[in-house]
Structures are given as C-alpha cells and as structure tokens.
Protein backbone atom coordinates (compact mmCIF):
# COMPACT_ATOMS: atom_id res chain seq x y z
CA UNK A 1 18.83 15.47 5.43
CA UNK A 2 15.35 14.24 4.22
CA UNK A 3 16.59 14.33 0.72
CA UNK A 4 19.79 12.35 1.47
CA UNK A 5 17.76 9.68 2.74
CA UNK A 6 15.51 9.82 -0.14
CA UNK A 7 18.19 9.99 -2.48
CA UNK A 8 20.05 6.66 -0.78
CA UNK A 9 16.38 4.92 -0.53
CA UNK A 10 16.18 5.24 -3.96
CA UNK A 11 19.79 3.89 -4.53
CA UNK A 12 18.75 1.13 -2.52
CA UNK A 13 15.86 0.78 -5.14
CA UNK A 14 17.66 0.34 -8.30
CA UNK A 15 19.96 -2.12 -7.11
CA UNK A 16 17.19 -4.44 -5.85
CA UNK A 17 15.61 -3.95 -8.96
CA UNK A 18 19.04 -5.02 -10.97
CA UNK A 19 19.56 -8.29 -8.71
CA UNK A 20 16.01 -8.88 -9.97
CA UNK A 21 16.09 -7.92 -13.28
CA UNK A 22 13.27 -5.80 -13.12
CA UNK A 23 12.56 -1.71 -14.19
CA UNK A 24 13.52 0.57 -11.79
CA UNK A 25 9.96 2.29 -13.04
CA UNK A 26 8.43 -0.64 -12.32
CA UNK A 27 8.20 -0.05 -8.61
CA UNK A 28 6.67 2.86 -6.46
CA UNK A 29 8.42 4.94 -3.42
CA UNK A 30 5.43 5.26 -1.44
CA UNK A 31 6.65 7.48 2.04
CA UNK A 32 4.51 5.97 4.97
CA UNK A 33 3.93 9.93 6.55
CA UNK A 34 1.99 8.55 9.96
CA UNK A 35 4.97 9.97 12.07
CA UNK A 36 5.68 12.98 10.19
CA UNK A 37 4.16 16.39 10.38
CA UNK A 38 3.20 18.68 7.67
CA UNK A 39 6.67 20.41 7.62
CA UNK A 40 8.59 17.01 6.78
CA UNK A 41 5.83 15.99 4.49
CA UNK A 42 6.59 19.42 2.62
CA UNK A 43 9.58 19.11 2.41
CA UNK A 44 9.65 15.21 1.35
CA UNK A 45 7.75 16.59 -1.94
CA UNK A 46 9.90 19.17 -2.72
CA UNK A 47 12.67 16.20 -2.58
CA UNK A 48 10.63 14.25 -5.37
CA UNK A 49 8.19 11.83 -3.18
CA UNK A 50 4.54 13.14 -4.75
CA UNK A 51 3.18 9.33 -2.95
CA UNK A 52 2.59 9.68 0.75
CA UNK A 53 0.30 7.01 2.69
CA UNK A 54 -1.50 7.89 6.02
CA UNK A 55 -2.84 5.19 8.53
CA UNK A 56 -4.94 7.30 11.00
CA UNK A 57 -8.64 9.04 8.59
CA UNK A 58 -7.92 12.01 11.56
CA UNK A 59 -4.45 12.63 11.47
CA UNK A 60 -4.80 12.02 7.17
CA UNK A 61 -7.52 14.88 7.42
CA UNK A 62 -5.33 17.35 9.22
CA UNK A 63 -2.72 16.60 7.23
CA UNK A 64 -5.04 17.31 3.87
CA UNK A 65 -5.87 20.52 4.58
CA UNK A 66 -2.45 21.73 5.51
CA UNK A 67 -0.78 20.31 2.34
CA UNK A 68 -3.98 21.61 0.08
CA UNK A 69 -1.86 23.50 -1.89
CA UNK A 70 0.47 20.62 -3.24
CA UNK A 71 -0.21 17.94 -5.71
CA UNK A 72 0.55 15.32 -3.03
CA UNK A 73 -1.33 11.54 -4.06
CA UNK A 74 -2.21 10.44 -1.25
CA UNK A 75 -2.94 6.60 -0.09
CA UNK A 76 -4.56 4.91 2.92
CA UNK A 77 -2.89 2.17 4.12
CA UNK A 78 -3.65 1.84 7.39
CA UNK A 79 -6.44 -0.61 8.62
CA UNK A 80 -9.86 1.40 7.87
CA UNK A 81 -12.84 1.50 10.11
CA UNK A 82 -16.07 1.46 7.88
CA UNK A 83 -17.90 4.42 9.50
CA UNK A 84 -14.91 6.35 8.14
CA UNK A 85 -14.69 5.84 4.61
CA UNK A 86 -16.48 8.72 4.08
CA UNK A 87 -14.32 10.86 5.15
CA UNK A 88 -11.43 9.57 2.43
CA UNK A 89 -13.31 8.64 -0.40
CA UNK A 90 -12.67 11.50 -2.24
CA UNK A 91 -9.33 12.65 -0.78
CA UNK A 92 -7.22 9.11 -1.55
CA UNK A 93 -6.18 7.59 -4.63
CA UNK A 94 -6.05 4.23 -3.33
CA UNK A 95 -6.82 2.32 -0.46
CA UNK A 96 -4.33 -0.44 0.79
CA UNK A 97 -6.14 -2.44 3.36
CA UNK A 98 -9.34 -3.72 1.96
CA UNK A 99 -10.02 -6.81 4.36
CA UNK A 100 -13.94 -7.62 4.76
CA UNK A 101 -17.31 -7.63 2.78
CA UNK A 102 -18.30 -5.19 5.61
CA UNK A 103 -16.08 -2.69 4.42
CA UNK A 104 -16.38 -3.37 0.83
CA UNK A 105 -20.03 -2.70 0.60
CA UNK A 106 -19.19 1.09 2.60
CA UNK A 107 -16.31 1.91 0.48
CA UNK A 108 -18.56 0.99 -2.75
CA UNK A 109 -21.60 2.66 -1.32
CA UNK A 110 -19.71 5.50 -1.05
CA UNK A 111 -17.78 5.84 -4.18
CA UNK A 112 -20.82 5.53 -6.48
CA UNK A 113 -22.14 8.31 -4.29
CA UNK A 114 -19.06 10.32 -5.44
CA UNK A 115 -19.34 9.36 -8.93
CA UNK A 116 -16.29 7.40 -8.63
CA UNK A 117 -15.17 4.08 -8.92
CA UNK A 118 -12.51 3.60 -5.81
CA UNK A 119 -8.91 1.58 -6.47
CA UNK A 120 -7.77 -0.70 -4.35
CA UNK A 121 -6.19 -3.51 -2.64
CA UNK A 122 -6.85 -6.57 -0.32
CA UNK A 123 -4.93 -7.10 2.43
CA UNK A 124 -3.82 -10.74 3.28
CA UNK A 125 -2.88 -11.80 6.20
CA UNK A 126 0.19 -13.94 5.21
CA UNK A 127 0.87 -14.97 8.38
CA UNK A 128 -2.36 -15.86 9.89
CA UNK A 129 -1.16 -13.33 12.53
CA UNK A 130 -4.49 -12.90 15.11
CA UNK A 131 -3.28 -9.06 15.83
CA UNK A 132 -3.32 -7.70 12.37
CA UNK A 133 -5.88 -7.50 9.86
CA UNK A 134 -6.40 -8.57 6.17
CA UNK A 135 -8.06 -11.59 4.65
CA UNK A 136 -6.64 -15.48 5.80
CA UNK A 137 -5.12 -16.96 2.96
CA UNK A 138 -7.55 -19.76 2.40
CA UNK A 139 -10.66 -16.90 2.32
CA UNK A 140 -9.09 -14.86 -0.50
CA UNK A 141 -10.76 -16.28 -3.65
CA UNK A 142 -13.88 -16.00 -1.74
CA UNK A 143 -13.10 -12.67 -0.73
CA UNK A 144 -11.56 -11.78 -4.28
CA UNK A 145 -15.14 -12.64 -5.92
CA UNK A 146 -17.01 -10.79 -4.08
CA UNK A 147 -15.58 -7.15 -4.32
CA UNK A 148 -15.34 -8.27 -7.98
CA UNK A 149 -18.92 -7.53 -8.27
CA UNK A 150 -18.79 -4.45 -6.68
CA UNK A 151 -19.67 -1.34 -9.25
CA UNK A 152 -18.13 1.11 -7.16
CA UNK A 153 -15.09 -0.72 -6.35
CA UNK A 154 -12.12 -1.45 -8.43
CA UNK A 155 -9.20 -4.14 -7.54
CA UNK A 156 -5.44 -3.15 -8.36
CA UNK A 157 -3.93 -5.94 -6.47
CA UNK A 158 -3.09 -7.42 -3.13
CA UNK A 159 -1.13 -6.07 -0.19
CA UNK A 160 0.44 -7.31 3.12
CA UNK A 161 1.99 -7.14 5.98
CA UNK A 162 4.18 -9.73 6.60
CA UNK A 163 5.87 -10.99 10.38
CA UNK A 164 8.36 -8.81 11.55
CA UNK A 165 11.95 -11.11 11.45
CA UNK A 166 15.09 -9.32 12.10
CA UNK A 167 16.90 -11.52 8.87
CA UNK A 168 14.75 -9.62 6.10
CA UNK A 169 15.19 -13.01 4.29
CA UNK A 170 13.45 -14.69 6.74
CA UNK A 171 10.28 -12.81 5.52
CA UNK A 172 10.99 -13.44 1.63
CA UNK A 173 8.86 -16.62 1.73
CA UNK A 174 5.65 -14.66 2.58
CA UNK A 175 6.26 -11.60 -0.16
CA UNK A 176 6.58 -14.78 -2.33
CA UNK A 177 3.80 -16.71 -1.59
CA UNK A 178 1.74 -13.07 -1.94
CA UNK A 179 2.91 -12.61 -5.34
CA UNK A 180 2.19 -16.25 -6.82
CA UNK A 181 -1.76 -15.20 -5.01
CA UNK A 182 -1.79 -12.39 -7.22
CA UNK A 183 -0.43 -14.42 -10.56
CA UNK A 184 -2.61 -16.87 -9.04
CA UNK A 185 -5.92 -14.58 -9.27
CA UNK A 186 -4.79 -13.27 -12.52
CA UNK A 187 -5.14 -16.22 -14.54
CA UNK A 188 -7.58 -17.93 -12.65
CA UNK A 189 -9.98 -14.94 -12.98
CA UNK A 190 -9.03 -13.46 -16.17
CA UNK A 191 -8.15 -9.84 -14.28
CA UNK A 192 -4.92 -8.10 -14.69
CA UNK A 193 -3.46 -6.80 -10.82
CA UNK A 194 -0.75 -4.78 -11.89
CA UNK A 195 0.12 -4.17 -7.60
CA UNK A 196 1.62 -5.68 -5.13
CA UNK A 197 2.15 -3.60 -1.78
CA UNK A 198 4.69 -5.18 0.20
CA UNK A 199 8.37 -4.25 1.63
CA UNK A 200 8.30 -1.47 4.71
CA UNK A 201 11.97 -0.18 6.08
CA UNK A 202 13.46 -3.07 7.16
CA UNK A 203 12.79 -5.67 4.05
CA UNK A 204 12.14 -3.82 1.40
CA UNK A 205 14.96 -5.05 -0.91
CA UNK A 206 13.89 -8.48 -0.38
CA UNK A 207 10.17 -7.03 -1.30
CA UNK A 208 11.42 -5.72 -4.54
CA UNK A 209 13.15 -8.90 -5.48
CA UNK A 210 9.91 -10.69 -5.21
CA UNK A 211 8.18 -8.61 -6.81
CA UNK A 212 6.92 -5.65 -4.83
CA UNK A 213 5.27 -2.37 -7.45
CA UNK A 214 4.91 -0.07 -4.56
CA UNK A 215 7.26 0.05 -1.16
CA UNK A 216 5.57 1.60 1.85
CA UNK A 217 9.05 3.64 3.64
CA UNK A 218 8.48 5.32 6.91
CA UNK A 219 11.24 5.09 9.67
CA UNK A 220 14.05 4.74 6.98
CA UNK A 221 13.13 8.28 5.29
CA UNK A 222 12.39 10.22 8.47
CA UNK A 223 14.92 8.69 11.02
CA UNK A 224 17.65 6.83 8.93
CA UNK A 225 18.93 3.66 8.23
C-alpha cells in the first residue's frame, strides 16, 4: 500500500514538473516520517524513498538506532531547540529550520567540533504567522549575513511553511514570493542556493510549479490522498 502511494506521489511529481517545464530530477521526495514508526519507515525505503525528515531530536534518535542498518539520509525539519543540536549534528544531512543567531552560533559550535561543516536552510516565516517559527521577511538579509560568516555552517537555501488554505492556489503567492528571496539572495550576495523546501501534502504541486527542489510528504504517503 505504502508503495502505491509512493508510486502515485511520484506521478503526481512529474506532471507538476511538466506544467512547469522543469526536470523531474530536479526536485526531491523528502517523506516527513514524524507519524510513522520504524516498520513503515522500513518499508518506505525498500519502496525507493532513501530521504526521510524527523521533527521531534527524541523520536529522530529512536528512530536512528532502529534503522542503523539502512542507508536512510536523514533531515531535520522540524523547529530545533538549541540545547539539542548536539544530539543531530552528526546523524542529519541537513537541517531545515534554521531561524535565529541563537541557534546558528550552537549548530556552528557544534559542527566544527565534529569536523564538519553543517548544510542548511533558513526558515522564513512567509506569513508573518506569530505561532510558527522562521525568520520575518524583512529580517532575512540580516539574518542571511550573519550565518554567512559562520565557518561551521553552510547555507543551501531557504525553506517555509506557508498558511494552511484549503485552495492550494491560494498559497502559491507565498512559495512565490520565497523563491524570488532566494534568486533574490543569489545575486545580491554572489552565493548559489540550489534549495528551496516548500510544498507538504496538500500543495505540493503548486510548490513544484514555483519552484520547490525538495517536497516534505507526510499524511499523503502514510494515510492517502
């Protein structure tokens, strides 16, 4: 059943991508595992997914040790408390939710401590909402400057989390405005941010179509459409 899902997901992929006229490579199944147990996770992989992004640094850990065994990359994309970086830094291949110099300066302490340098991506807040985090908008070159000069730290993009609108078409002006930050940063700073982490179950076509490289799919793998 899993693999159905995954298979019509994917489906659901390529045609966004040909209404855009974009690569089908160009853009990243990432399976948001938070409600899923080991078992599901498991079997995910063995349908293709190798991406999986936690939101809780306990339930991630569990889940760690129990899938050891498999080549699983895993991301954090779930709003990070500092006093827990440690306990990812070496486990995750990229963090999703970088949103304050607080947490900056812990996830770059830490990752020159490893011997690493940690990938990344700030979260905006494209809709100002009070109950979610990520950086306002108008703080983002600020923001953006900052973790530039950061050794330990290195920026792949942005990412959001837009308001939830039952039209997903309603929510195409905020994946928009996210992308045109990143071009934006891009030539403003001379960087290249090859990412853009937007789309969840509901929107995700419309996330493609503006641009989205990696799609962050719970509900829609492990429940249905």
């Amino acid at each position: 059943m899993i693999c159905e899902r995954i298979e019509r997901v994917l489906e659901r992929i390529h045609k966004a991508c040909q209404r855009a006229g974009r690569r089908e490579e160009e853009v990243t199944l990432l399976v948001a595992s938070k409600y899923a147990d080991a078992h599901q996770i498991k079997e995910a992989f063995g349908c293709g997914v190798s991406i999986f992004g936690e939101s809780r640094v306990q339930d991630f850990l569990k889940k760690y040790e129990q899938l050891a065994s498999l080549p699983i990359r895993w991301h954090f994309i779930g709003r990070l408390q500092s006093n827990k970086v440690k306990y990812i830094i070496e486990k995750v291949e990229l963090i999703h939710s970088l949103d304050r110099n607080s947490l900056a300066e812990e996830i770059d302490a830490r990752a020159k401590k490893a011997g690493k340098r940690q990938d990344v991506l700030i979260e905006v807040n494209v809709g100002e909402e009070e109950t979610k985090g990520g950086v306002a908008p108008q703080e983002l070159d600020r923001f953006f400057q900052y973790v530039l000069s950061l050794e330990g730290i290195r920026v792949l993009g942005l990412m959001c989390i837009p308001p939830y609108k039952e039209d997903p078409d309603q929510v195409r002006p905020y994946f928009r405005s996210l992308r045109e930050m990143k071009e934006r940063l891009e030539r403003e700073y001379g960087v290249a941010l090859p990412h853009l982490s937007m789309g969840m179950s509901h929107d995700f076509e419309v996330a493609i179509e503006e641009g989205a490289t990696i799609v962050r799919l719970g509900s829609i793998i492990w429940e249905g459409d």
